[in-house]
Every structure is written in structure tokens, then in C-alpha cells.
N, C-alpha and C. Protein backbone atom coordinates (compact mmCIF):
# COMPACT_ATOMS: atom_id res chain seq x y z
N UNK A 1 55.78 93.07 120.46
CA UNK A 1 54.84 93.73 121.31
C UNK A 1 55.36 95.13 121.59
N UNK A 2 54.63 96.21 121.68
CA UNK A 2 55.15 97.55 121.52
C UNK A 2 53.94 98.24 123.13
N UNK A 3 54.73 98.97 124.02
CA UNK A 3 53.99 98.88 125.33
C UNK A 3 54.57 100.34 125.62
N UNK A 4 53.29 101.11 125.96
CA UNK A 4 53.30 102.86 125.53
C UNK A 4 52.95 102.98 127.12
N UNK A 5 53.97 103.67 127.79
CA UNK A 5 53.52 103.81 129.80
C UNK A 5 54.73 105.29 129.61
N UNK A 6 55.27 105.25 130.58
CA UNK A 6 56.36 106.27 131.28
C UNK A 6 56.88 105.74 132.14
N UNK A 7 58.25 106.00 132.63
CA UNK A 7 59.70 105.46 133.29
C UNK A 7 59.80 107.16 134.08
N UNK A 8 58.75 107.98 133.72
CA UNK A 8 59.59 109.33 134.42
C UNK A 8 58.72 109.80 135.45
N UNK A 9 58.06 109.05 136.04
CA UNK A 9 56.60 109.26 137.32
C UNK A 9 57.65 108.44 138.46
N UNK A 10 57.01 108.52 139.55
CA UNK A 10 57.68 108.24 140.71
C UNK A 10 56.86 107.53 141.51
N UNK A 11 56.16 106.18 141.19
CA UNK A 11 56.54 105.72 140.74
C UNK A 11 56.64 104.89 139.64
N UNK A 12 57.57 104.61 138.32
CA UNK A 12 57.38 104.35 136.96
C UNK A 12 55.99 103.57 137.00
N UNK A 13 55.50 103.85 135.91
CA UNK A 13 54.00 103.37 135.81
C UNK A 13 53.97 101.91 134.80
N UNK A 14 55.44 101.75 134.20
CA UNK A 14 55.48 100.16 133.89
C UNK A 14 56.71 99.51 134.48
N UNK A 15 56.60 98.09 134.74
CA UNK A 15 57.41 97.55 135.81
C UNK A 15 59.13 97.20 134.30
N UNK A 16 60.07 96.97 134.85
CA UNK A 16 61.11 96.96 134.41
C UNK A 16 61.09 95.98 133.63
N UNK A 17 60.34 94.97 134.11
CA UNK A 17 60.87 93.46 133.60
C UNK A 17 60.12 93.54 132.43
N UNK A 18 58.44 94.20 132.18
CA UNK A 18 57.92 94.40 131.20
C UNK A 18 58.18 94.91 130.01
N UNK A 19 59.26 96.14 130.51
CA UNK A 19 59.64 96.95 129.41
C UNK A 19 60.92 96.34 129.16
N UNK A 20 61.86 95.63 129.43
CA UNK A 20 62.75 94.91 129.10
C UNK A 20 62.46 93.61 127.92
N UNK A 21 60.92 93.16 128.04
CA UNK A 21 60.47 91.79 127.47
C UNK A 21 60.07 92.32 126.23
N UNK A 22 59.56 93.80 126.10
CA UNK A 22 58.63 94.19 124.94
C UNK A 22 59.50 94.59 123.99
N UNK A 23 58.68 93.92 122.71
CA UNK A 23 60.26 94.54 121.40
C UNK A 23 60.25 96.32 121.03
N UNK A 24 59.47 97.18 121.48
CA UNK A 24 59.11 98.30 121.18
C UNK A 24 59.16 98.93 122.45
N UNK A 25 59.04 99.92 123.22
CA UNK A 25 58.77 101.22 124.23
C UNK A 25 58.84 101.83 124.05
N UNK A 26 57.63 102.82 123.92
CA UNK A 26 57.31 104.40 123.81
C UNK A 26 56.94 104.92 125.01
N UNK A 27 58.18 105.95 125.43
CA UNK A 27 57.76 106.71 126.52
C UNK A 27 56.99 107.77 126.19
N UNK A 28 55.71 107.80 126.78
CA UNK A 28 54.60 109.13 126.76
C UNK A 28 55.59 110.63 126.87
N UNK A 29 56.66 110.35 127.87
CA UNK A 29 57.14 111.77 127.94
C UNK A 29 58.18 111.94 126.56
N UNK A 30 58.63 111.13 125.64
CA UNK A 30 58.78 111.12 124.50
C UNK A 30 58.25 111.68 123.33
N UNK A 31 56.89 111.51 123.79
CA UNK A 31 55.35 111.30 122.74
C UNK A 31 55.20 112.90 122.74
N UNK A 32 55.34 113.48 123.97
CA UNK A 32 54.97 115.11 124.28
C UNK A 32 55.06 115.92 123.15
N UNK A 33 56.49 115.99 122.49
CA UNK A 33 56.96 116.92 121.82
C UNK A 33 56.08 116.69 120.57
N UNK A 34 56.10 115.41 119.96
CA UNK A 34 55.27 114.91 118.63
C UNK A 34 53.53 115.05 118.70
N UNK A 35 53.10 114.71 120.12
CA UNK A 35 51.28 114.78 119.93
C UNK A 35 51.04 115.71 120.57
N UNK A 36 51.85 116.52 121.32
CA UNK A 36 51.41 117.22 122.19
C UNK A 36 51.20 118.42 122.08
N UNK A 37 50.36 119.37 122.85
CA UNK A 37 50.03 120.88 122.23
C UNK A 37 50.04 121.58 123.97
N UNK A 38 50.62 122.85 123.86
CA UNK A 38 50.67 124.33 124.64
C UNK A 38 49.80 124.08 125.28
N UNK A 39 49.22 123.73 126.70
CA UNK A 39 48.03 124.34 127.48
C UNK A 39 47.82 125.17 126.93
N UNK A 40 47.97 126.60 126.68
CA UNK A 40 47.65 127.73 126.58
C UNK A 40 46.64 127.78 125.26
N UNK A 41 47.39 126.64 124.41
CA UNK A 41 46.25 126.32 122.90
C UNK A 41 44.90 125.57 122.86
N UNK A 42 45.19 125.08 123.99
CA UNK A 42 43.54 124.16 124.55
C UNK A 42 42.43 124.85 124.52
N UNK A 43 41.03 125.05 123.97
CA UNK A 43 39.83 125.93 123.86
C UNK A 43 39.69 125.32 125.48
N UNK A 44 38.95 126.85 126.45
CA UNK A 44 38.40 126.26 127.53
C UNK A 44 37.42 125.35 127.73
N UNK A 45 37.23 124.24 129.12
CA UNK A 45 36.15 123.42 128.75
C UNK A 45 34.79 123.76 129.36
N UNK A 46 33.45 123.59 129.07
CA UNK A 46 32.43 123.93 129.72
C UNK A 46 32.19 123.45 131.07
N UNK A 47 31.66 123.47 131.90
CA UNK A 47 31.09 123.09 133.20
C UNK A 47 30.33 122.79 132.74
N UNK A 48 30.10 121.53 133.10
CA UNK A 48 28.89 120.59 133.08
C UNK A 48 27.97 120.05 134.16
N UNK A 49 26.58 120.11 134.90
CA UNK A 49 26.69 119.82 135.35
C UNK A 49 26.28 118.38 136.08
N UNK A 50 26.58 117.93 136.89
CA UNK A 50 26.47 116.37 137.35
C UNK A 50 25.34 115.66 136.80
N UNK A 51 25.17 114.29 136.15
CA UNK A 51 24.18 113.84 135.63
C UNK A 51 23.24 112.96 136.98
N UNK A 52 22.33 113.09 137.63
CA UNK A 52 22.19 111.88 138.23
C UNK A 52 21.29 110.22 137.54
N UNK A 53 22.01 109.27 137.65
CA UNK A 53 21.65 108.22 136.96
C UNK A 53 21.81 108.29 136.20
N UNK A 54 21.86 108.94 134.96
CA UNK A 54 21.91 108.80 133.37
C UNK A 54 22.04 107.59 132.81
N UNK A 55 21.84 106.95 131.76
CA UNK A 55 22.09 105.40 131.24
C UNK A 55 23.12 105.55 130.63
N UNK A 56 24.24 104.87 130.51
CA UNK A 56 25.47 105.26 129.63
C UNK A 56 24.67 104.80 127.78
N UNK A 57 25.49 105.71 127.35
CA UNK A 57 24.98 105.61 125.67
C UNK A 57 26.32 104.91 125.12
N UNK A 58 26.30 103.94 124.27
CA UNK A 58 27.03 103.36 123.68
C UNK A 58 27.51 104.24 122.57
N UNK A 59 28.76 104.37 122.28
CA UNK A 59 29.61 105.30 121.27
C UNK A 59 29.63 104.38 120.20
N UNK A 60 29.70 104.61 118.96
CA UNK A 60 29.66 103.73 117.67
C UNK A 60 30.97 103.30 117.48
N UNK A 61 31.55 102.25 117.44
CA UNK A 61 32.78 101.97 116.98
C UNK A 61 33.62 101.90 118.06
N UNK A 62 33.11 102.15 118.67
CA UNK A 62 34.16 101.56 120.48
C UNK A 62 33.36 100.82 121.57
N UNK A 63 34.13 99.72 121.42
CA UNK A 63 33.57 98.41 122.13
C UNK A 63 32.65 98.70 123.32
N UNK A 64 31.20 97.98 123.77
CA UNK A 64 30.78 97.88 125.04
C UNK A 64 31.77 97.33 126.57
N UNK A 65 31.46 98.02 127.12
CA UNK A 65 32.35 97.51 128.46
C UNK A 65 31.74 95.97 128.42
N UNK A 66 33.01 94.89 128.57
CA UNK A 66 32.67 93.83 129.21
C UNK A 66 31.74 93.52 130.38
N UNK A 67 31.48 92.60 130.84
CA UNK A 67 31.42 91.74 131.60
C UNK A 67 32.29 91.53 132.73
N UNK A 68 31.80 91.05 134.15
CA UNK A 68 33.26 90.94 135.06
C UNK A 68 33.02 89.28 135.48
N UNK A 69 32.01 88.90 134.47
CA UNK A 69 31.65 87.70 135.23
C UNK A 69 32.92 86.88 133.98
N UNK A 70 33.80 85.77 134.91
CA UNK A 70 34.90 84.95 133.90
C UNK A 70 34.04 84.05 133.02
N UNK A 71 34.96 84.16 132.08
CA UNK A 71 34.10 83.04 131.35
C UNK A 71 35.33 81.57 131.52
N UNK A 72 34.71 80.46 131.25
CA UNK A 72 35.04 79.29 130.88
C UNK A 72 36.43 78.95 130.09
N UNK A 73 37.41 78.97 130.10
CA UNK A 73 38.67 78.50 129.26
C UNK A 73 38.25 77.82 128.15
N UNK A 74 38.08 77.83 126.85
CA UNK A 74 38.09 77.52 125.68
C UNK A 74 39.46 76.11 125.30
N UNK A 75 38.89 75.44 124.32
CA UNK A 75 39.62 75.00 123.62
C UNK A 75 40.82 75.75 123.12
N UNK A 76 42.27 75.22 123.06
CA UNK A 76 42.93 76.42 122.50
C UNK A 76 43.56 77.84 122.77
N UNK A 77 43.14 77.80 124.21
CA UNK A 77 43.21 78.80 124.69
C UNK A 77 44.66 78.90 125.25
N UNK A 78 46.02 79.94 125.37
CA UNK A 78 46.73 79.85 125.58
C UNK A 78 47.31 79.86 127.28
N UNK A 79 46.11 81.30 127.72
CA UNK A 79 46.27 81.26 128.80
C UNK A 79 45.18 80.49 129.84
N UNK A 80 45.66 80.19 131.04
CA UNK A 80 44.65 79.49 132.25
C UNK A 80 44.02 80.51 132.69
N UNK A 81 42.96 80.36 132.97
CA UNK A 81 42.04 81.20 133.72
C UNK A 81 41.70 80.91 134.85
């Protein structure tokens, strides 16, 4: 299991015991130097302004928000619900 948070916020944003259990940790402030780019290189962003109501539009290829209603424990299932 490989678990991508930060240890350098105050306070750490993953708990110890987690990042101790996981076979991988990538600290984001790690990540900076490799994905990261200059504020100064960022194109400015537009002002937009406030939508009221709008219907959310579904993006192609990235999942619909769930449900909050639980579902039923399955056969097989590892964890209890």
C-alpha cells in the first residue's frame, strides 16, 4: 500500500501509525521539487462569477459522487459495516 499525505504541516496530515503500516510514503513536500512549478509560471486565473444552482455536469471518465446512503454488507466482504 503506498499513502501520499505530508509529515511537515502542524498538524501532520497522516497519523504515524498509518505511515508506519504502509509499504510505500510519499511526502507531498518531497513531490514539490519533481511536479512542482514557480508560482510565478502559473498563467493568471479568471474570475468567475458565482453560479446560483447550477446542476453539476458529470466529467467523462471520473466517477459520479456516491451515495451517502450505506449499503448492505455483501457476501465476502472483508470489512463490517
Amino acid at each position: 500500500m503506498t499513502v501520499v499525505s505530508t509529515i511537515t504541516t502542524q498538524p501532520p496530515m497522516v497519523a504515524d501509525e498509518l505511515r508506519r503500516q504502509t509499504d510505500l510514503f510519499l511526502d507531498l513536500a518531497g513531490l514539490r521539487a519533481k511536479i512542482g512549478r514557480d508560482p510565478s509560471e502559473r498563467p493568471a486565473r479568471e474570475l468567475r462569477e458565482p453560479q446560483q444552482h447550477a446542476p453539476q455536469q458529470h466529467t467523462p471518465g471520473v466517477p459520479a459522487a456516491r451515495s451517502a446512503t450505506p449499503r448492505p454488507a455483501a457476501a465476502g466482504d472483508d470489512f463490517e459495516h
